[in-house]
C-alpha atoms as a PDB file:
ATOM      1  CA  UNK A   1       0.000   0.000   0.000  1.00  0.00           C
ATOM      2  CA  UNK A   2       2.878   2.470   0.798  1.00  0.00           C
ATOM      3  CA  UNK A   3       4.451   1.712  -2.181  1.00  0.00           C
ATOM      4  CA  UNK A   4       1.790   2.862  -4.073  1.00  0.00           C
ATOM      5  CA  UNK A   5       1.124   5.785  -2.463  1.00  0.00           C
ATOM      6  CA  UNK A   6       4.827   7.052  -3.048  1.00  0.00           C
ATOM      7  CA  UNK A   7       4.004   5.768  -7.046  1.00  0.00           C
ATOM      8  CA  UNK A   8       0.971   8.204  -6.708  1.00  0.00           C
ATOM      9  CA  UNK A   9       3.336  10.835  -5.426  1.00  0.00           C
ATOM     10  CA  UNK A  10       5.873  10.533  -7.438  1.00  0.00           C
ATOM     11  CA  UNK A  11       3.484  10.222 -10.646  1.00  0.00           C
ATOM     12  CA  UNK A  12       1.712  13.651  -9.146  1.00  0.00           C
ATOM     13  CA  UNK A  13       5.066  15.323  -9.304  1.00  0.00           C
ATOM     14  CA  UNK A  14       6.309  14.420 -12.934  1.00  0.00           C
ATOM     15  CA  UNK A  15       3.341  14.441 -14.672  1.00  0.00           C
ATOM     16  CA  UNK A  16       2.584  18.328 -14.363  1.00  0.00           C
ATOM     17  CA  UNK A  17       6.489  18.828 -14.077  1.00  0.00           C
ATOM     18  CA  UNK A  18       6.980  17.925 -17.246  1.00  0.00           C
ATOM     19  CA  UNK A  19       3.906  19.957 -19.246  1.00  0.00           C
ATOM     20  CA  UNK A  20       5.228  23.264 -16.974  1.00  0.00           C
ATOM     21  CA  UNK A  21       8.856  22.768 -18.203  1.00  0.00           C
ATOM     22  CA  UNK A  22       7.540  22.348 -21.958  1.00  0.00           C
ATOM     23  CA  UNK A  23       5.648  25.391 -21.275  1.00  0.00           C
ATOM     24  CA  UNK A  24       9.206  26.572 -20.170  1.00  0.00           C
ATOM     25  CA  UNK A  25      10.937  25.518 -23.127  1.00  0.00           C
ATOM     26  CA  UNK A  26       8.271  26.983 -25.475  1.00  0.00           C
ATOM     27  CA  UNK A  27       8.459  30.556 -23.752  1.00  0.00           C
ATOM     28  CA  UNK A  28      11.976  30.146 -24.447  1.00  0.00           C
ATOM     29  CA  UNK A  29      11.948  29.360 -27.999  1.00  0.00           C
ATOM     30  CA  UNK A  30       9.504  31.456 -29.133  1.00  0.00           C
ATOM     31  CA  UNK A  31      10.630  34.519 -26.804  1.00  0.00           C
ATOM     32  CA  UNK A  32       6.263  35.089 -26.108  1.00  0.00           C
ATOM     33  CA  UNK A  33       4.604  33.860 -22.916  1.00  0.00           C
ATOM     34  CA  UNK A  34       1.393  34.187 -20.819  1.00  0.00           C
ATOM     35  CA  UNK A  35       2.199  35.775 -17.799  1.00  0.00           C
ATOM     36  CA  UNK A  36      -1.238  36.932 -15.683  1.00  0.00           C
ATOM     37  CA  UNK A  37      -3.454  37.733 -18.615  1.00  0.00           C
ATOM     38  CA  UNK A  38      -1.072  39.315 -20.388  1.00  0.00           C
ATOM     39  CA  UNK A  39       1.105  38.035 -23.285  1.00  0.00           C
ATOM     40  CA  UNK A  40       4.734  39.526 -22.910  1.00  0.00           C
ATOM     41  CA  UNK A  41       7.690  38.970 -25.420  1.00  0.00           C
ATOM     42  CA  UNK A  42      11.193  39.299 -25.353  1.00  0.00           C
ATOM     43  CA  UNK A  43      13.357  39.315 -21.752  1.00  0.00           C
ATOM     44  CA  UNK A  44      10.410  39.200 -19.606  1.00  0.00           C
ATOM     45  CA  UNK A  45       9.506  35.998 -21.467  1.00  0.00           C
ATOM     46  CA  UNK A  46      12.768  34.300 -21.500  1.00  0.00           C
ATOM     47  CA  UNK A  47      12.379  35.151 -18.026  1.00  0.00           C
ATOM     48  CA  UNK A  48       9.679  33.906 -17.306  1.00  0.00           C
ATOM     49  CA  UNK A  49      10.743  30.848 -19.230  1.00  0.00           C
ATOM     50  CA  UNK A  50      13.781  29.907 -17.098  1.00  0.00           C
ATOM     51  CA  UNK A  51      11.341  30.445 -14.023  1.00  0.00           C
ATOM     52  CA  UNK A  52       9.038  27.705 -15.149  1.00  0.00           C
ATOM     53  CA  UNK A  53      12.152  25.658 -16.326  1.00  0.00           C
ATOM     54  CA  UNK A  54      13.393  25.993 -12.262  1.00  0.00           C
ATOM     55  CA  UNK A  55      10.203  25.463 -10.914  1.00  0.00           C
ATOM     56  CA  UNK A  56       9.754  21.950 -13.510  1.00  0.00           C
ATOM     57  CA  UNK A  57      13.621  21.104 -12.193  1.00  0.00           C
ATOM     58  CA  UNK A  58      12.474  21.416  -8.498  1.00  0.00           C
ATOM     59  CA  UNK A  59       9.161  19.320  -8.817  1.00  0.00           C
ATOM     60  CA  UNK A  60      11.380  16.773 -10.471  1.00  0.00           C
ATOM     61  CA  UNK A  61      13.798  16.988  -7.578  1.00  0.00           C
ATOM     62  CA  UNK A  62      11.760  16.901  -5.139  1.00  0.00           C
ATOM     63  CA  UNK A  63       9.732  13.248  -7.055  1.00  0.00           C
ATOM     64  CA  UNK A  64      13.248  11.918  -7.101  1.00  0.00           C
ATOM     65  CA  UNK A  65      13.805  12.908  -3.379  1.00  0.00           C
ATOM     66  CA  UNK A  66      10.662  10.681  -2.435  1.00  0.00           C
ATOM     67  CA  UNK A  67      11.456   7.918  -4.747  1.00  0.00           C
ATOM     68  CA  UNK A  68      15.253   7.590  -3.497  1.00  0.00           C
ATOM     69  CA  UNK A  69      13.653   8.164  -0.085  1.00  0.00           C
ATOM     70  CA  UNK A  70      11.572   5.017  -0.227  1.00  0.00           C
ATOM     71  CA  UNK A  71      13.965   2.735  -2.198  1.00  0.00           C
ATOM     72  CA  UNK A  72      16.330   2.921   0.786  1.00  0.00           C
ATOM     73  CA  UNK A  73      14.366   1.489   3.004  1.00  0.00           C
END
């Protein structure tokens, strides 16, 4: 049952880690993003890119911190 539970976790982590960091990767690319409402271009969306890139990296992380976590017990 624990198991799982950290499968859950860990599948709750990744899955939305990865569509933020290709939301990332696009802002990025195409130098345009969303940010409140409002579509900005340029720095502020490369910006904003490598902030959603960070944030994807962490969620990752922190799913690899949990699974790493339960595989040494």
């Amino acid at each position: 049952m624990a198991r799982g539970l950290v499968i859950l976790a860990w599948l709750l982590l990744t899955v939305p880690a990865v569509f933020v960091a290709a939301k990332g990767f696009s802002a990025l690319r195409r130098r345009q993003a969303l940010v409140q409402g409002r579509t900005v271009t340029g720095a502020p969306a490369v910006l904003a890119g490598l902030i959603l890139l960070a944030w994807a990296a962490g969620m990752l992380g922190f799913a690899a911190l949990i699974v790493l976590r339960q595989l040494g017990r």
